[in-house]
C-alpha atoms as a PDB file:
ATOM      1  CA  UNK A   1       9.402  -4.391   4.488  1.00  0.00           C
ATOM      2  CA  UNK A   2       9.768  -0.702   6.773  1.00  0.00           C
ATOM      3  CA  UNK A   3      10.898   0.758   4.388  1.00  0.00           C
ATOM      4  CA  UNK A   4       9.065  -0.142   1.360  1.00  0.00           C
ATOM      5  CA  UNK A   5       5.575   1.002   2.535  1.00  0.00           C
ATOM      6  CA  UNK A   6       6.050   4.453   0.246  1.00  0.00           C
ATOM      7  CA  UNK A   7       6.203   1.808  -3.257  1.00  0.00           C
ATOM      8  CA  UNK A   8       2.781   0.648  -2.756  1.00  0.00           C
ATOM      9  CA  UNK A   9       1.431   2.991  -4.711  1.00  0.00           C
ATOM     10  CA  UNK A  10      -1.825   4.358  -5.445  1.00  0.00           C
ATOM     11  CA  UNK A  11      -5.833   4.679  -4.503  1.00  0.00           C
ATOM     12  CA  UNK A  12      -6.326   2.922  -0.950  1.00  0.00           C
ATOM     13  CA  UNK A  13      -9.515   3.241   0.007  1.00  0.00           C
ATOM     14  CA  UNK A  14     -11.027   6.042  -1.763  1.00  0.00           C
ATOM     15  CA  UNK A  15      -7.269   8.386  -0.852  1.00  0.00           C
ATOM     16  CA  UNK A  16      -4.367   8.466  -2.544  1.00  0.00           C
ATOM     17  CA  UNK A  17      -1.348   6.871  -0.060  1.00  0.00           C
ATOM     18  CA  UNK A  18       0.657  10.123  -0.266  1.00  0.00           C
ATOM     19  CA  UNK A  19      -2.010  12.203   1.164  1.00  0.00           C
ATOM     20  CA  UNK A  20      -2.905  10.844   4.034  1.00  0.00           C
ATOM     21  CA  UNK A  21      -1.778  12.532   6.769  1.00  0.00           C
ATOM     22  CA  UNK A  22      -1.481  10.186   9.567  1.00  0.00           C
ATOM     23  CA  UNK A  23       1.634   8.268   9.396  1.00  0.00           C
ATOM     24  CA  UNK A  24      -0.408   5.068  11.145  1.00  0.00           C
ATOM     25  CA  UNK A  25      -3.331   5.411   9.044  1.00  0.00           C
ATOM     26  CA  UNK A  26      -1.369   5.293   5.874  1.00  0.00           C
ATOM     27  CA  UNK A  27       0.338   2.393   7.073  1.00  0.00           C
ATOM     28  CA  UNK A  28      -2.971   0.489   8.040  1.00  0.00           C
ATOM     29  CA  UNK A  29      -4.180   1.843   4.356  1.00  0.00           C
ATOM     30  CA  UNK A  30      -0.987   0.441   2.914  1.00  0.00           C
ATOM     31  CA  UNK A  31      -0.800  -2.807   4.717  1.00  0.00           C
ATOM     32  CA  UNK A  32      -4.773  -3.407   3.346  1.00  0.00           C
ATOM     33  CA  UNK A  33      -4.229  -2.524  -0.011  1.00  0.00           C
ATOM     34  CA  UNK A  34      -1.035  -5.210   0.413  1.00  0.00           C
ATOM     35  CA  UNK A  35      -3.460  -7.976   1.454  1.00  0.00           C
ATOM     36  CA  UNK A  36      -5.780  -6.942  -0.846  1.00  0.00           C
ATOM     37  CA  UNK A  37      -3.571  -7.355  -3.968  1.00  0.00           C
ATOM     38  CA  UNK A  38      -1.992 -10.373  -2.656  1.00  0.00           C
ATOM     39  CA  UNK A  39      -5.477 -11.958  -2.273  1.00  0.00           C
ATOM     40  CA  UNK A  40      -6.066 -11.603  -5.784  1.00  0.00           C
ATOM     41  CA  UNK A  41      -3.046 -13.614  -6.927  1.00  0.00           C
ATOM     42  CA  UNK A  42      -0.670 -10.843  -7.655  1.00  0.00           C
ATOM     43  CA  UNK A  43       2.836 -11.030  -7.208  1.00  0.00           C
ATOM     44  CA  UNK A  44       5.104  -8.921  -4.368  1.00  0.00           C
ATOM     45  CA  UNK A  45       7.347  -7.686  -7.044  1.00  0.00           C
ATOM     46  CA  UNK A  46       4.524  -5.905  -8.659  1.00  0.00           C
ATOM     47  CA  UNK A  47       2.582  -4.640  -5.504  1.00  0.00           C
ATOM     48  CA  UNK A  48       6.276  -2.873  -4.392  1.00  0.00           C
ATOM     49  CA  UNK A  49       7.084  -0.867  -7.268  1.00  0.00           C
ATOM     50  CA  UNK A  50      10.273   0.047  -7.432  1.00  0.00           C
END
């Protein structure tokens, strides 16, 4: 899972993943948009593009 953080793509919280600037922020902004999309039934597969 390391290395897979960069194929959740997308809007987290109001910023796109890419530009955030603080490699532990993006993670934590990763890691919720994860929970997020898994809370609303949606497969792993699809979350990590790629």
């Amino acid at each position: 899972m390391v290395g897979r953080w960069v194929l959740i793509p997308g809007v987290i919280c109001g910023y796109r993943g890419e530009e955030i600037e603080n490699p532990l922020m993006q993670r934590i902004r990763r890691l919720d948009k994860l929970i997020d999309e898994l809370a609303r039934g949606k497969k792993m597969n699809s979350i990590l593009r790629g």
